[in-house]
Each structure stands twice: as structure tokens, then as C-alpha cells.
C-alpha atoms as a PDB file:
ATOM      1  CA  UNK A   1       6.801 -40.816  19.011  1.00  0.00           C
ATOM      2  CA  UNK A   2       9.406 -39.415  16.720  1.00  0.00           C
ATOM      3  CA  UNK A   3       7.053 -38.488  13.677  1.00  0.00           C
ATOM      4  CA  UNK A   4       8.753 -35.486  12.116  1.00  0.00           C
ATOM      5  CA  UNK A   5       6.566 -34.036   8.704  1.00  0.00           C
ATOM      6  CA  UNK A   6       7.885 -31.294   5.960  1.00  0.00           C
ATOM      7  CA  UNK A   7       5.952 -28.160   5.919  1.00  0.00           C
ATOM      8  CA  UNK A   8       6.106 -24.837   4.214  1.00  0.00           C
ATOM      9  CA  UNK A   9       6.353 -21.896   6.193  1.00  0.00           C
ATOM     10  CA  UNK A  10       4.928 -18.642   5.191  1.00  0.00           C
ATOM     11  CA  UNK A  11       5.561 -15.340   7.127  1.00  0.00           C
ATOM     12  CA  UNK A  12       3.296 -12.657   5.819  1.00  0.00           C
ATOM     13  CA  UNK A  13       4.054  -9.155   6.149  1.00  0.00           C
ATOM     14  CA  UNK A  14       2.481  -6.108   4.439  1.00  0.00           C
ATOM     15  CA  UNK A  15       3.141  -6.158   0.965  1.00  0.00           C
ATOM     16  CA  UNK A  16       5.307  -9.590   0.799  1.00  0.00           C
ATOM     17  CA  UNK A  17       5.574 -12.935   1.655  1.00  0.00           C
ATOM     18  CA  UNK A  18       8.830 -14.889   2.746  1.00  0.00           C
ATOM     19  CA  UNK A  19       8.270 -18.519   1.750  1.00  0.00           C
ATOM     20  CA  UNK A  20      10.661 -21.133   3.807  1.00  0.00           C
ATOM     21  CA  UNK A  21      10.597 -24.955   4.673  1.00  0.00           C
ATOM     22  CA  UNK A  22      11.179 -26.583   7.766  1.00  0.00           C
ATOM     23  CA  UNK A  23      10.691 -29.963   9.866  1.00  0.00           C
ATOM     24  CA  UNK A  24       7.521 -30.203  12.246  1.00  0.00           C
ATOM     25  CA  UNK A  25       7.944 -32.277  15.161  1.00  0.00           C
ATOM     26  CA  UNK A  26       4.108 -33.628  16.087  1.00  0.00           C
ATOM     27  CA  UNK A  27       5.734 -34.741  19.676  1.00  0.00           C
ATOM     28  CA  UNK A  28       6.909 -31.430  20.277  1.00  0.00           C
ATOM     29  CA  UNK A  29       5.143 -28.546  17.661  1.00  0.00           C
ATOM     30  CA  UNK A  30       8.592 -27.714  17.385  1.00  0.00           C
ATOM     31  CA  UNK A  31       9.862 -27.137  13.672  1.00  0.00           C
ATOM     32  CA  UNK A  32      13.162 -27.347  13.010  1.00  0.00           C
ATOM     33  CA  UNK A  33      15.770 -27.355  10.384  1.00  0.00           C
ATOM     34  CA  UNK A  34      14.185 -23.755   8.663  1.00  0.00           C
ATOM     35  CA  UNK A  35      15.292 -22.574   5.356  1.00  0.00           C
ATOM     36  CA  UNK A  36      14.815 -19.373   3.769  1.00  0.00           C
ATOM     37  CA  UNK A  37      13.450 -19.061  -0.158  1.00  0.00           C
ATOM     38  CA  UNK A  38      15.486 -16.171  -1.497  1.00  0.00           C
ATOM     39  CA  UNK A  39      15.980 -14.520   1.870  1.00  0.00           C
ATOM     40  CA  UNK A  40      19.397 -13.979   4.542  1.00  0.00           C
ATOM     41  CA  UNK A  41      17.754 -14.141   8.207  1.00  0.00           C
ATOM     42  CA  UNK A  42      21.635 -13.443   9.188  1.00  0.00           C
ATOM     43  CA  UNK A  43      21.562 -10.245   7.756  1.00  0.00           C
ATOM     44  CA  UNK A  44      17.685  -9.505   7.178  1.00  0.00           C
ATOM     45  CA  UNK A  45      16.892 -10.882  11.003  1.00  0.00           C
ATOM     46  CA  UNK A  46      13.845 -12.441  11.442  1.00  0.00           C
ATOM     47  CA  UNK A  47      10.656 -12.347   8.989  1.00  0.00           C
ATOM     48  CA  UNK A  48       8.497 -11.191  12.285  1.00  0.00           C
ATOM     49  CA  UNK A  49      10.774  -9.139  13.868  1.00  0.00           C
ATOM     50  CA  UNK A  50      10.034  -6.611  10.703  1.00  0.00           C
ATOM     51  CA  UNK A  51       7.871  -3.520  11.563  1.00  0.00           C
ATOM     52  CA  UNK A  52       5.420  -5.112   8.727  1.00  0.00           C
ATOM     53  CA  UNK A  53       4.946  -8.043   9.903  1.00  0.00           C
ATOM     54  CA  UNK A  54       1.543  -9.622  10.042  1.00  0.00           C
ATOM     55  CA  UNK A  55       1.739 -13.485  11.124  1.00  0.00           C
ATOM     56  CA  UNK A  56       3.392 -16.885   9.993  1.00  0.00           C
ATOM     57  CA  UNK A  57       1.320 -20.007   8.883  1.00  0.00           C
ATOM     58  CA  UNK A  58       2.579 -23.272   7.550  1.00  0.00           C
ATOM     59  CA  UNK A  59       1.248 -25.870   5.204  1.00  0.00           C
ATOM     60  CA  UNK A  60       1.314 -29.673   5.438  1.00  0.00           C
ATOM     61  CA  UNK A  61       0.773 -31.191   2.482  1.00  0.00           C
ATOM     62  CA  UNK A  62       0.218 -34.968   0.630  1.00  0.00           C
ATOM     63  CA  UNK A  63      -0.450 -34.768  -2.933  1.00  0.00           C
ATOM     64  CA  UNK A  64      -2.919 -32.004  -3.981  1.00  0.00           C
ATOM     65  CA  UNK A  65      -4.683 -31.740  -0.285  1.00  0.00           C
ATOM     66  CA  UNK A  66      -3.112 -29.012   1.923  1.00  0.00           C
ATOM     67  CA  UNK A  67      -3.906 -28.743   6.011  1.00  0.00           C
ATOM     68  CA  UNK A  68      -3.201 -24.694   7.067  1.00  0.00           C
ATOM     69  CA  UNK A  69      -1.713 -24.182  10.839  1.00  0.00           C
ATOM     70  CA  UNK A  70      -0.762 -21.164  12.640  1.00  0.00           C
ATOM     71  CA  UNK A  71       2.700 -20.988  13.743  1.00  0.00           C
ATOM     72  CA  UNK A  72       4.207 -18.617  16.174  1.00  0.00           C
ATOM     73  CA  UNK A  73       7.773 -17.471  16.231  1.00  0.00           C
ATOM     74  CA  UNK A  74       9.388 -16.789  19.784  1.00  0.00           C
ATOM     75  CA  UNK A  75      11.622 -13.190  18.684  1.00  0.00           C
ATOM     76  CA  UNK A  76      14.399 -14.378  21.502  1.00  0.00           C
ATOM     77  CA  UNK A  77      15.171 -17.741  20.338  1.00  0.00           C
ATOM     78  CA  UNK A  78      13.834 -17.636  16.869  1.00  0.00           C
ATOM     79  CA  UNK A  79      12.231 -20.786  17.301  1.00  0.00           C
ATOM     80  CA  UNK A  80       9.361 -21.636  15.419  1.00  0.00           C
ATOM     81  CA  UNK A  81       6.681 -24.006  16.549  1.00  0.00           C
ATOM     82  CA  UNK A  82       2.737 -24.781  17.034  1.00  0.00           C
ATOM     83  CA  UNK A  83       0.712 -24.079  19.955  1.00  0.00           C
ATOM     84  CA  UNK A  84      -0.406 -27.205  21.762  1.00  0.00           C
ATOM     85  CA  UNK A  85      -3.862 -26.924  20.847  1.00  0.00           C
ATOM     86  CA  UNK A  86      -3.025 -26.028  17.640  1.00  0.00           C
ATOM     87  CA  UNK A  87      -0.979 -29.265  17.095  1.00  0.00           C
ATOM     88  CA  UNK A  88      -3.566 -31.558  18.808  1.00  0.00           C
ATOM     89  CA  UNK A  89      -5.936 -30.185  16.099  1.00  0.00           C
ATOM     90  CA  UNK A  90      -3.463 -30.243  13.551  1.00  0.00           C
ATOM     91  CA  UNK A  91      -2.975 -34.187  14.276  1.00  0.00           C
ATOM     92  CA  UNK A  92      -6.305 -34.976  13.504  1.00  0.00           C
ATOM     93  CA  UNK A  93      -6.338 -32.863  10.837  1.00  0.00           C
ATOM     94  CA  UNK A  94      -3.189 -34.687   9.709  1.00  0.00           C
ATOM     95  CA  UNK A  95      -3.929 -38.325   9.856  1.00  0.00           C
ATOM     96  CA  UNK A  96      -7.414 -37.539   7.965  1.00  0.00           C
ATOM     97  CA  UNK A  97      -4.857 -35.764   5.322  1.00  0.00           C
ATOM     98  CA  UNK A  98      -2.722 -39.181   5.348  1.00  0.00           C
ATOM     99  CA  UNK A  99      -4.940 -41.917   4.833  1.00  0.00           C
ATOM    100  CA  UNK A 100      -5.831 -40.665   1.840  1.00  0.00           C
ATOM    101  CA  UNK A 101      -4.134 -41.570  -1.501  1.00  0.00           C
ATOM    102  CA  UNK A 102      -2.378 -38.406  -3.330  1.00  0.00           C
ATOM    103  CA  UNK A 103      -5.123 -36.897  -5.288  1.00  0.00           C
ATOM    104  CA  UNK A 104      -7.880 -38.120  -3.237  1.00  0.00           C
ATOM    105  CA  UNK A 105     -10.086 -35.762  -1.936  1.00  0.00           C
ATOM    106  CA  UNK A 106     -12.458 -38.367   0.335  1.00  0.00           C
ATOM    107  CA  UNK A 107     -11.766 -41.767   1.637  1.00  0.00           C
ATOM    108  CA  UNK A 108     -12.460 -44.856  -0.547  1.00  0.00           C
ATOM    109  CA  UNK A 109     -14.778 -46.453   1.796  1.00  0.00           C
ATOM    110  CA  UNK A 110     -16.988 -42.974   2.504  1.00  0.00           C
ATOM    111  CA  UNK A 111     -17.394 -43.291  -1.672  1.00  0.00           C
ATOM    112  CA  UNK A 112     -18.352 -46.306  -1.337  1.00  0.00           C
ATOM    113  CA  UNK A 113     -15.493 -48.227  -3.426  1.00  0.00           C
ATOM    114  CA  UNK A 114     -13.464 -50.293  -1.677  1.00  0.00           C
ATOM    115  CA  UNK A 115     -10.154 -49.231  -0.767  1.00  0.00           C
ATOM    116  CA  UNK A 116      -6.795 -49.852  -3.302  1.00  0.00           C
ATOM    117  CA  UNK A 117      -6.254 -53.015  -3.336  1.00  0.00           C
ATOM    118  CA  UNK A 118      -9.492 -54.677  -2.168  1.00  0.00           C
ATOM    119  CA  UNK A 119     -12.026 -56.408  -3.956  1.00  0.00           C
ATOM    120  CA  UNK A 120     -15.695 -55.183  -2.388  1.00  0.00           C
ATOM    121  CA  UNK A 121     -17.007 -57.800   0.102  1.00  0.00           C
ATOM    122  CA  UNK A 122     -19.836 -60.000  -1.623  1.00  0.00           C
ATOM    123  CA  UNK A 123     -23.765 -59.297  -0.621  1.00  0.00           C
ATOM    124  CA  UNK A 124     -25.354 -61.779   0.652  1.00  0.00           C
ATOM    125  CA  UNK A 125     -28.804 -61.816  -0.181  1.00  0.00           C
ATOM    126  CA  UNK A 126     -32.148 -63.776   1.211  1.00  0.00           C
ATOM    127  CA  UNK A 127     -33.394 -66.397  -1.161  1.00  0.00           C
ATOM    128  CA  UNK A 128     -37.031 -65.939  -2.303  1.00  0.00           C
END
């Protein structure tokens, strides 16, 4: 499976946040390609190697619905990724998050409408 999602990236520290994006691999929980919003990691170093750091989440998103995941940042490699149990939850989490239309908040046939596209099946009803 090569399935590879955008996410935001949030490392929280004391009294800021550092907002990035990156590319989550759901084979691996490895996310690559990570780009800082207004901040040098080449001079600055790592968001969680500061003395105020607190811990780094990310944010899948499709439409107005958001899924929140832990991340965790190994200081040697600077590799972000997702715990394998976090990612197995997050998968779930993610295909519930993906069969819905942007904007949706449940699934058409848990309404009761019938999904885009579809006409609702006819009753059929016992003659009297």
C-alpha cells in the first residue's frame, strides 16, 4: 500500500506553537517531506529539542472534519512519525473521515438519505 495523506503538524511548546506540513505514510507512520511555517529548523534546530517543549500532534483533514494524532519526533534523526497503534487507530479513524463528502458530518445512509447519486430503493409494501 502506498497511501501517502497531507497533514498539519503542530509542535507545542510553552507559550508558542510552530505550525508545519508534512506527508504521512499509513504503510509506514512515517511523515515525510516536513515544512516549517515561519520557522529555520537549520538554525532554530528542532521544535522538541527546545527546553519548552511540550509535544507534537498532527491533523488530517477532508473538508471541515479534522482527525487529531499524536506524533513523536526521534531527536537523533529528526524523523517524525506515528506510533503503530496510533496509526492502526488513526486508519480507522481515517477511512470513517473519507467516506464522507466535504462538509458532511455523518454518513448519508446513517441519515437515512441515500447516498449522492442514488435514488432511495422503492418499499415494497403488502397489499390489503
Amino acid at each position: 500500500m502506498d497511501l501517502k495523506l497531507p497533514i498539519t503538524i503542530t509542535d507545542e511548546l510553552s507559550d508558542s506553537i510552530i505550525k508545519s506540513s508534512g506527508m504521512l505514510d499509513l504503510a509506514s507512520g512515517e511523515i515525510r517531506s516536513v515544512e516549517y511555517e515561519g520557522y529555520d529548523a537549520s538554525t532554530q534546530g528542532l521544535p522538541a529539542e527546545d527546553a519548552d517543549y511540550e509535544f507534537t500532534s498532527g491533523t488530517l483533514s477532508n473538508g471541515k472534519k479534522e482527525v487529531e494524532f499524536g506524533i513523536q519526533v526521534d531527536l537523533v534523526t529528526g524523523q517524525y512519525s506515528v506510533t503503530p497503534n496510533e496509526l492502526l487507530e488513526l486508519k480507522g479513524r481515517a477511512a470513517k473521515l473519507f467516506t464522507l463528502a466535504p462538509g458532511e458530518t455523518t454518513r448519508p445512509e446513517a441519515s437515512g438519505r441515500p447516498p449522492l447519486g442514488k435514488a432511495a430503493a422503492p418499499v415494497k409494501r403488502k397489499p390489503r
